[in-house]
PDB file of N, CA and C in Angstrom:
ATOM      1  N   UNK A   1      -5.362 -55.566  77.676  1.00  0.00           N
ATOM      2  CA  UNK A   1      -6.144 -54.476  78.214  1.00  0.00           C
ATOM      3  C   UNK A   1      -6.909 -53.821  77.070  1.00  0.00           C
ATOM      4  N   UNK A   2      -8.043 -53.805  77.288  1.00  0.00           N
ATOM      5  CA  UNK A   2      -8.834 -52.772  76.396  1.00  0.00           C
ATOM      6  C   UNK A   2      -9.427 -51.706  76.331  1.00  0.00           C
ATOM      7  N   UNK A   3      -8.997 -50.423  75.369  1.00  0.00           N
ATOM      8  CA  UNK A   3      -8.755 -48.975  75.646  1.00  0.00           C
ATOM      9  C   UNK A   3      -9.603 -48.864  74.814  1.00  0.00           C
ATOM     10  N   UNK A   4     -10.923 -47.763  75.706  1.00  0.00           N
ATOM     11  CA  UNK A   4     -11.637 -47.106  75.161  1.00  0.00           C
ATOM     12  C   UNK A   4     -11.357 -45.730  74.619  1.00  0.00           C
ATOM     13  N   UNK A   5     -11.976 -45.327  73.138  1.00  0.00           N
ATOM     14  CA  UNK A   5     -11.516 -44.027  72.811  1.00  0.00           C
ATOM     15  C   UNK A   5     -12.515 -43.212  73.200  1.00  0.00           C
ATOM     16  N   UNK A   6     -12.057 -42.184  73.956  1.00  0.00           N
ATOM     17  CA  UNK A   6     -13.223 -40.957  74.452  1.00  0.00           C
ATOM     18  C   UNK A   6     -13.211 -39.581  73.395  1.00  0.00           C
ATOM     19  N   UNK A   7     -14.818 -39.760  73.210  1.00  0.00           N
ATOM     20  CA  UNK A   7     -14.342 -38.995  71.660  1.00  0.00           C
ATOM     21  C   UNK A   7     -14.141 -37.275  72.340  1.00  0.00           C
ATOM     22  N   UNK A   8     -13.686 -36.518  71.438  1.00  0.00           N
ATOM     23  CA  UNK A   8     -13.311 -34.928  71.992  1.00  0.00           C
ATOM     24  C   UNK A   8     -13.351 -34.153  71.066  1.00  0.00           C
ATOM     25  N   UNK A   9     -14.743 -34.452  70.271  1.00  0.00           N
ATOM     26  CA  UNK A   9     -15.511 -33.615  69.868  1.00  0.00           C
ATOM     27  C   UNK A   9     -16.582 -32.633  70.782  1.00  0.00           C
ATOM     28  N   UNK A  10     -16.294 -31.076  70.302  1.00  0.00           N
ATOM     29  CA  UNK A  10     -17.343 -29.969  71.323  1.00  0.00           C
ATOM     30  C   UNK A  10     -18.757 -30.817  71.241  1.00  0.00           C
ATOM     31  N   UNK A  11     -20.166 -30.366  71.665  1.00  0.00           N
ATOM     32  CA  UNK A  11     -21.171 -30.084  71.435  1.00  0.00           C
ATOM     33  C   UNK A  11     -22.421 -29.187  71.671  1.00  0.00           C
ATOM     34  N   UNK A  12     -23.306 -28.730  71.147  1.00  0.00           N
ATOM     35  CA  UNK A  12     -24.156 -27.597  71.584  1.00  0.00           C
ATOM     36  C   UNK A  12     -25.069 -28.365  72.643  1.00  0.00           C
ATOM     37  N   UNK A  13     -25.149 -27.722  73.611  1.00  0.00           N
ATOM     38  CA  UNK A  13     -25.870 -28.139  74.627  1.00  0.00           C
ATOM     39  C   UNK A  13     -26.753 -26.725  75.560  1.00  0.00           C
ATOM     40  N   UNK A  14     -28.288 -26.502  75.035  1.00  0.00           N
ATOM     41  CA  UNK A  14     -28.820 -25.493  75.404  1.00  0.00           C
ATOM     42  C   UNK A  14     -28.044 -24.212  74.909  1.00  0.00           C
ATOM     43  N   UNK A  15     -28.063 -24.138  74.084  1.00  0.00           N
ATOM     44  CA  UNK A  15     -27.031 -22.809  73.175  1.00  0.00           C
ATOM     45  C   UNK A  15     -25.301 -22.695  73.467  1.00  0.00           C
ATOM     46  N   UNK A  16     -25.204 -23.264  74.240  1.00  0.00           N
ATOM     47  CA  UNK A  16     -23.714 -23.403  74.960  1.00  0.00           C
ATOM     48  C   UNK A  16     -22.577 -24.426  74.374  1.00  0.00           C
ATOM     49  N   UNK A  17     -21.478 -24.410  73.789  1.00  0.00           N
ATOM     50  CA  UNK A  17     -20.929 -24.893  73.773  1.00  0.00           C
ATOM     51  C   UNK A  17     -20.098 -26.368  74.606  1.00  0.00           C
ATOM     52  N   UNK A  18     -20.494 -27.450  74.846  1.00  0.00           N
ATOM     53  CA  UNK A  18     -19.757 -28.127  76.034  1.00  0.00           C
ATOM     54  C   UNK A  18     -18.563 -29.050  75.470  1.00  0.00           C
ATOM     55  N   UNK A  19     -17.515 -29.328  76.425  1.00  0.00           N
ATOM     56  CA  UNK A  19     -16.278 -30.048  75.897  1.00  0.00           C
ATOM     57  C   UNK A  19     -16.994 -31.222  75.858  1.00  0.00           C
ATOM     58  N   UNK A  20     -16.081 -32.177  75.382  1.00  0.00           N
ATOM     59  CA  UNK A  20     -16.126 -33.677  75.884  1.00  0.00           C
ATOM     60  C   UNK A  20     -15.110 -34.037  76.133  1.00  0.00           C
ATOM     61  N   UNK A  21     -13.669 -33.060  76.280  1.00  0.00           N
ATOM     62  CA  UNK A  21     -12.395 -33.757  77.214  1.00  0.00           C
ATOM     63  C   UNK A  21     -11.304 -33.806  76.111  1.00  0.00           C
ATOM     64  N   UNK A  22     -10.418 -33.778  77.001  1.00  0.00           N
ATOM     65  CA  UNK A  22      -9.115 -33.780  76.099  1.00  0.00           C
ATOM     66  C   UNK A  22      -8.786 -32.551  74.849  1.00  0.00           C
ATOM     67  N   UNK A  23      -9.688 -32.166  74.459  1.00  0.00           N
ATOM     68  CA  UNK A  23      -9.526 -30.609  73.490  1.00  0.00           C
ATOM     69  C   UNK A  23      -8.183 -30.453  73.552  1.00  0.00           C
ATOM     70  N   UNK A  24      -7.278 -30.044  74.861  1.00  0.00           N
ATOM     71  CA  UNK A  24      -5.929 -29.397  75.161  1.00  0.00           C
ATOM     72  C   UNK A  24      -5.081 -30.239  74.806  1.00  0.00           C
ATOM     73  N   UNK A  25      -5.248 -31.801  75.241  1.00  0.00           N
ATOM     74  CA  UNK A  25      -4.342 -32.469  74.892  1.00  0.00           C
ATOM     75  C   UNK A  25      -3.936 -32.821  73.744  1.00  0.00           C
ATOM     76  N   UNK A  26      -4.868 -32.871  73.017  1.00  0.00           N
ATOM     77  CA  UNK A  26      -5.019 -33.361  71.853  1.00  0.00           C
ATOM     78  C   UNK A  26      -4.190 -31.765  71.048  1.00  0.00           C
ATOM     79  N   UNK A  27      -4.684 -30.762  71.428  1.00  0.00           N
ATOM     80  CA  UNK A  27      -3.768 -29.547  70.571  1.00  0.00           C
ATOM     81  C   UNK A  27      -2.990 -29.528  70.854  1.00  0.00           C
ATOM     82  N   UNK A  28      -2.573 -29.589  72.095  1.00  0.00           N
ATOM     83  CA  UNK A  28      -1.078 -29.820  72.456  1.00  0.00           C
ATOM     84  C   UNK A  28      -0.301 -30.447  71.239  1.00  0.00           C
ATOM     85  N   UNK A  29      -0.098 -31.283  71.724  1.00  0.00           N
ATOM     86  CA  UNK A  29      -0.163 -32.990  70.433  1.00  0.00           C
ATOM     87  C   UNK A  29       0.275 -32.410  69.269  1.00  0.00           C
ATOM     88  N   UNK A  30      -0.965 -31.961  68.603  1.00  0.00           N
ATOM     89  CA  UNK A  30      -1.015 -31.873  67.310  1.00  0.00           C
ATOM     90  C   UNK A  30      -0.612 -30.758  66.820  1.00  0.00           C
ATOM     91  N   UNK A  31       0.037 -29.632  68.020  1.00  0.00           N
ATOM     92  CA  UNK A  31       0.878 -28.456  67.368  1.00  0.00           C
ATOM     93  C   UNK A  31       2.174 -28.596  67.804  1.00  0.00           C
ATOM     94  N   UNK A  32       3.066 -29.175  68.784  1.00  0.00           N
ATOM     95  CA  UNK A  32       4.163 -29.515  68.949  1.00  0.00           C
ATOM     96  C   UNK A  32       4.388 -31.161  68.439  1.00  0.00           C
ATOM     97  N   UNK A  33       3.739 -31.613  67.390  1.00  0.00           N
ATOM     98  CA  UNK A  33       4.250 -32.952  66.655  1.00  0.00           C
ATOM     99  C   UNK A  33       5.620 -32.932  66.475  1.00  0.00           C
ATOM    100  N   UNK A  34       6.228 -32.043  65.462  1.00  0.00           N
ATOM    101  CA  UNK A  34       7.527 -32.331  65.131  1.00  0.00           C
ATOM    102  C   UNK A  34       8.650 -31.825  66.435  1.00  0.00           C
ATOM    103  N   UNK A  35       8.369 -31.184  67.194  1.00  0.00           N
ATOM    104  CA  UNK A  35       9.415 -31.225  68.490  1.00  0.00           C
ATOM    105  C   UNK A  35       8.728 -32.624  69.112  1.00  0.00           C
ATOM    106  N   UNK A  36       7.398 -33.250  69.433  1.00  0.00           N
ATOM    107  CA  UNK A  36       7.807 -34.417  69.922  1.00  0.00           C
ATOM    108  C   UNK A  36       8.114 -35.591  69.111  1.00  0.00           C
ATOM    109  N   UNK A  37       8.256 -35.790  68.493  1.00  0.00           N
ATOM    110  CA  UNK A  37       8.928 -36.865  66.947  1.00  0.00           C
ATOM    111  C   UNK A  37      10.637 -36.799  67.203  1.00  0.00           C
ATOM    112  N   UNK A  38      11.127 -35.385  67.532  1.00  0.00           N
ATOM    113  CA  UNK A  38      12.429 -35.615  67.762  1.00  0.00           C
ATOM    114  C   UNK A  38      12.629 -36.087  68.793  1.00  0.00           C
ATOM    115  N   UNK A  39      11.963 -35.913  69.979  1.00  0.00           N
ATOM    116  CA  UNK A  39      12.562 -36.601  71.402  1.00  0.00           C
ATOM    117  C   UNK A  39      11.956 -37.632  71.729  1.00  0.00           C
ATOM    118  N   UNK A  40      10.746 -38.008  71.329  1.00  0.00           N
ATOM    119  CA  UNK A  40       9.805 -39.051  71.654  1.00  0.00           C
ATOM    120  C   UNK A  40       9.142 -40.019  70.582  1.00  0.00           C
ATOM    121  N   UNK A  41       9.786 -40.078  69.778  1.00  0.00           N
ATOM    122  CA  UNK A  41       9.208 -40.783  68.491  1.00  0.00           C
ATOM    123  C   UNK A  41       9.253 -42.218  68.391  1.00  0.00           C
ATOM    124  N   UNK A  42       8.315 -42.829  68.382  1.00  0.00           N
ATOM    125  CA  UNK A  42       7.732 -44.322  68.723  1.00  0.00           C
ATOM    126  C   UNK A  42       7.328 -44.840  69.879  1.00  0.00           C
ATOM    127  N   UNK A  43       7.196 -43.890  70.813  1.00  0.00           N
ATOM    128  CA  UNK A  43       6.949 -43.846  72.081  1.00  0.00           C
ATOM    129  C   UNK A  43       5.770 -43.179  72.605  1.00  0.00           C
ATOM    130  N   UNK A  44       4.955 -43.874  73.643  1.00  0.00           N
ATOM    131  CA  UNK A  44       3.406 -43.476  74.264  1.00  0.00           C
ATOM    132  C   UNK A  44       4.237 -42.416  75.266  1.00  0.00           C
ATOM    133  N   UNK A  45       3.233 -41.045  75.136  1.00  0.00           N
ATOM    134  CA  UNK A  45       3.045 -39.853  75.909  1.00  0.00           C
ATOM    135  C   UNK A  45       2.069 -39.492  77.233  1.00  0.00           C
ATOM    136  N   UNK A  46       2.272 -39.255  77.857  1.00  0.00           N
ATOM    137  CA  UNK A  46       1.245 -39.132  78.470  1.00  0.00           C
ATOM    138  C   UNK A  46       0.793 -37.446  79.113  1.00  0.00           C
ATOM    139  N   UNK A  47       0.161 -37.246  78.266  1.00  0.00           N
ATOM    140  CA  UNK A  47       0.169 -35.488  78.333  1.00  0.00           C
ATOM    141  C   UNK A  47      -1.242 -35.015  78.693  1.00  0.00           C
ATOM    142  N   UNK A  48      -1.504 -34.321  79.957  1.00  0.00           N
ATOM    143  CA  UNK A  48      -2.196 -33.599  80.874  1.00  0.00           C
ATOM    144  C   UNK A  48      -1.954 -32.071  80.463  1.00  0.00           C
ATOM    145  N   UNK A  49      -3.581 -31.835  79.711  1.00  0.00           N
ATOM    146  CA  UNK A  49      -3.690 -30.166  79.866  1.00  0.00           C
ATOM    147  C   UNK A  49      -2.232 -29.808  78.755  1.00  0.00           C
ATOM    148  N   UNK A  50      -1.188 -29.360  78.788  1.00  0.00           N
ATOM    149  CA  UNK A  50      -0.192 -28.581  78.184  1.00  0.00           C
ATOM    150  C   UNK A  50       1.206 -29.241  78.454  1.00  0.00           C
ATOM    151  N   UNK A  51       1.110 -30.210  78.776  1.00  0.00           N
ATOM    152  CA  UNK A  51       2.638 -31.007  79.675  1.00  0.00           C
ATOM    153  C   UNK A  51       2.836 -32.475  79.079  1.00  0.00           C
ATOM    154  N   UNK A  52       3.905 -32.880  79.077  1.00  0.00           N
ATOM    155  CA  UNK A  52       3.753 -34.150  78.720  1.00  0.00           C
ATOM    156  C   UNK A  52       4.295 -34.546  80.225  1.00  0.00           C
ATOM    157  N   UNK A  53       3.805 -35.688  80.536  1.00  0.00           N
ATOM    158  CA  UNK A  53       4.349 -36.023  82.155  1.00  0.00           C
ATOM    159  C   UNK A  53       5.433 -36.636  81.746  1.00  0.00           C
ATOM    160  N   UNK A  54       5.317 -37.824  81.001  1.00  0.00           N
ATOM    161  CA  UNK A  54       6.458 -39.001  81.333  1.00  0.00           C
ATOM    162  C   UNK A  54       5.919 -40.041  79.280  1.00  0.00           C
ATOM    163  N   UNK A  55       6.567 -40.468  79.338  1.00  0.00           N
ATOM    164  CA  UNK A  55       6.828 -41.235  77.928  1.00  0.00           C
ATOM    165  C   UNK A  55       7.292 -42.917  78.809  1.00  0.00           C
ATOM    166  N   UNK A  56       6.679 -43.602  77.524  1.00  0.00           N
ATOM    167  CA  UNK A  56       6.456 -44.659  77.828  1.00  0.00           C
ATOM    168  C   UNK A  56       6.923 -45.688  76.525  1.00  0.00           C
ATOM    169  N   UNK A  57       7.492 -47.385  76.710  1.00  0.00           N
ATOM    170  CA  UNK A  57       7.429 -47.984  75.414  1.00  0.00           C
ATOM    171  C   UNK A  57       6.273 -48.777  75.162  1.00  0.00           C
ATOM    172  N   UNK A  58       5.522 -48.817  75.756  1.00  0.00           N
ATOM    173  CA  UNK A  58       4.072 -49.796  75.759  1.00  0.00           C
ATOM    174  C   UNK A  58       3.070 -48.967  76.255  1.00  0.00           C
ATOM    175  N   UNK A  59       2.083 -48.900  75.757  1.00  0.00           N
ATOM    176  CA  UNK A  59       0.606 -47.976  75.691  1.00  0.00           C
ATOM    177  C   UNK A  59      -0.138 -48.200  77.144  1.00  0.00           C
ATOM    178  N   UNK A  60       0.104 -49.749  77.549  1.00  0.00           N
ATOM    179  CA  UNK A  60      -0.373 -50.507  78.986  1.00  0.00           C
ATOM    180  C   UNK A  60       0.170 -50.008  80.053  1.00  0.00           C
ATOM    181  N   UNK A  61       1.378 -49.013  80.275  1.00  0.00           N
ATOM    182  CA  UNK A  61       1.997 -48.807  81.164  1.00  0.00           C
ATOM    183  C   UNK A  61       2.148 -47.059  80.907  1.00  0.00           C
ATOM    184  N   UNK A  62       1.739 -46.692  80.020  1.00  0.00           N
ATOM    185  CA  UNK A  62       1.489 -45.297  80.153  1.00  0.00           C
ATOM    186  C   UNK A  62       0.216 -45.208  80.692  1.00  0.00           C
ATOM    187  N   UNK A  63      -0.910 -45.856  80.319  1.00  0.00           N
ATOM    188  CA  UNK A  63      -1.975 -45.895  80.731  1.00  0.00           C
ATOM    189  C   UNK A  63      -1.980 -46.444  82.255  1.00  0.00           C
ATOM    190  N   UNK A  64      -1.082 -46.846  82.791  1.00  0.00           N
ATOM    191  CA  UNK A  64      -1.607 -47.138  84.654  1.00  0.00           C
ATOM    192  C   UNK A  64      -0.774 -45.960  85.209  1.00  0.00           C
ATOM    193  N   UNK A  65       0.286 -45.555  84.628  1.00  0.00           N
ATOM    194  CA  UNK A  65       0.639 -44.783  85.007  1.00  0.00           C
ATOM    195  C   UNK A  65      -0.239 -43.717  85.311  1.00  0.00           C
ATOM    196  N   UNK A  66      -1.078 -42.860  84.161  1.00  0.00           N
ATOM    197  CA  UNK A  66      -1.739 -41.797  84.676  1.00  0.00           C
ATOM    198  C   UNK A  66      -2.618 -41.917  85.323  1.00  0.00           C
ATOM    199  N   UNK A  67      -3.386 -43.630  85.890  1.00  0.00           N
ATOM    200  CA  UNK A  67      -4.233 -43.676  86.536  1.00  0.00           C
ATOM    201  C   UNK A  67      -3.813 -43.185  87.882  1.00  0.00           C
ATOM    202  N   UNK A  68      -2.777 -43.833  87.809  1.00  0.00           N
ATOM    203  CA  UNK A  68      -1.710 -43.435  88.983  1.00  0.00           C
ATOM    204  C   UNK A  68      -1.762 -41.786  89.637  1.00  0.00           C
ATOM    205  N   UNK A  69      -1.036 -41.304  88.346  1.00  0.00           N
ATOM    206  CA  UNK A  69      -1.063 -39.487  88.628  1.00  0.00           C
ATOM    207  C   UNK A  69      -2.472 -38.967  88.919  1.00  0.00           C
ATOM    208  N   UNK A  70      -3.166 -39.348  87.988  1.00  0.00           N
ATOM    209  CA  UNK A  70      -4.739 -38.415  87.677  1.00  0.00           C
ATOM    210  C   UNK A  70      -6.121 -39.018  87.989  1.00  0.00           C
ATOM    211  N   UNK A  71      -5.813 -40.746  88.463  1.00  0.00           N
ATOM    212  CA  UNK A  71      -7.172 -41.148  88.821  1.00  0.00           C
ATOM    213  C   UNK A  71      -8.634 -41.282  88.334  1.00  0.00           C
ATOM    214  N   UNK A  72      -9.310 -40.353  88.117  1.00  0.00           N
ATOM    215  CA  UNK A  72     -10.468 -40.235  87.057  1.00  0.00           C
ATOM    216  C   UNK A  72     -10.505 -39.018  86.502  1.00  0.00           C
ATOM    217  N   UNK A  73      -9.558 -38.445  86.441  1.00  0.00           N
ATOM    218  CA  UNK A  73      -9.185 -37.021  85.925  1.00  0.00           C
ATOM    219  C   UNK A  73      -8.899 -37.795  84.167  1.00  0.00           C
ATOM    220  N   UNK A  74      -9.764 -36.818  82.983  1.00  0.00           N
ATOM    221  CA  UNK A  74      -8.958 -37.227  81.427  1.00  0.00           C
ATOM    222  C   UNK A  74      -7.399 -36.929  81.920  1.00  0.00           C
ATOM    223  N   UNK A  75      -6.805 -37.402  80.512  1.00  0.00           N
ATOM    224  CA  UNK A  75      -5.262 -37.834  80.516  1.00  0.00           C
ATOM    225  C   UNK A  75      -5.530 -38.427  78.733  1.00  0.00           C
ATOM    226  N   UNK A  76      -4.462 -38.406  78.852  1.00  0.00           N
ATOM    227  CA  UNK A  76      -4.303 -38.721  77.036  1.00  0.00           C
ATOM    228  C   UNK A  76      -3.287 -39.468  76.982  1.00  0.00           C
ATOM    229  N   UNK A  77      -2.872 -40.579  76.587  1.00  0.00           N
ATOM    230  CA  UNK A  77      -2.200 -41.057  76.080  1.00  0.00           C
ATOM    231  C   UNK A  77      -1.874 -41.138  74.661  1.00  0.00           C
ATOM    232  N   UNK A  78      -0.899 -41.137  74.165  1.00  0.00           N
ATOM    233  CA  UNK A  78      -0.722 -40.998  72.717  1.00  0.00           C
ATOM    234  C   UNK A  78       0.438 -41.830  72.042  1.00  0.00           C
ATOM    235  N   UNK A  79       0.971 -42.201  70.979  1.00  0.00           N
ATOM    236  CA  UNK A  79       1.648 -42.647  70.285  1.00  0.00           C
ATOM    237  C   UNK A  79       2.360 -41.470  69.504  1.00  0.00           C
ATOM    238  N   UNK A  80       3.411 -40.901  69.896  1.00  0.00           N
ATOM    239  CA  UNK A  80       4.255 -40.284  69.230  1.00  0.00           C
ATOM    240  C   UNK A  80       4.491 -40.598  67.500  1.00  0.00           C
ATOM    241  N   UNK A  81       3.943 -40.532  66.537  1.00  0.00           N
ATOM    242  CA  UNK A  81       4.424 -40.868  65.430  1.00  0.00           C
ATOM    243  C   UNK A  81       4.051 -39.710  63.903  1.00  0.00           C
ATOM    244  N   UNK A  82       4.828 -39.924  63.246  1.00  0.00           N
ATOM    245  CA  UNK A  82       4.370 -39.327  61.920  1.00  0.00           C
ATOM    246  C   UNK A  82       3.250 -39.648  61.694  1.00  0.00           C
ATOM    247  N   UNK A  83       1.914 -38.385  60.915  1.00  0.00           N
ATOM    248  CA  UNK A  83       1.103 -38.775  60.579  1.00  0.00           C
ATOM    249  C   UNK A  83       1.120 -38.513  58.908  1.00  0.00           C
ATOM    250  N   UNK A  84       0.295 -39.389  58.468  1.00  0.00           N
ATOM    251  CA  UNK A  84       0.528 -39.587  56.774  1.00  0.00           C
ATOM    252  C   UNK A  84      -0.739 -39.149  56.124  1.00  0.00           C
TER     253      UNK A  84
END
């Protein structure tokens, strides 16, 4: 299966700020790292908005999963791991 990365960088659009998705998830993520490293470490996440739904051992099956939950709604999948 091949996973596109959707980038989630802001941009100015007519003076306005616009998302491009995932912003939340991604902070999520990246401010509760070390609480998820203890419970979820080496393991795909699948975290909506502020939640992690469900954890996964293969990236392919977190990913149908949220197609499952969220359909064409973003969703994030992630790899639980130390970053260096």
């Amino acid at each position: 299966m091949n996973v596109v990365s959707i980038p989630t960088r802001s941009r100015q659009f007519g003076g306005r700020q616009m998302s491009t998705g995932l912003e939340d998830e991604l902070h999520y993520y990246r401010n509760n790292l070390d609480k998820l490293i203890k419970k979820y470490n080496g393991l795909y996440v699948l975290i909506k908005g502020q939640r992690i739904y469900a954890s996964f051992t293969n990236e392919e099956a977190a990913f149908e999963e949220g197609r499952k939950f969220f359909g064409n709604s973003p969703f994030l999948v992630k790899k639980v791991e130390k970053q260096y």
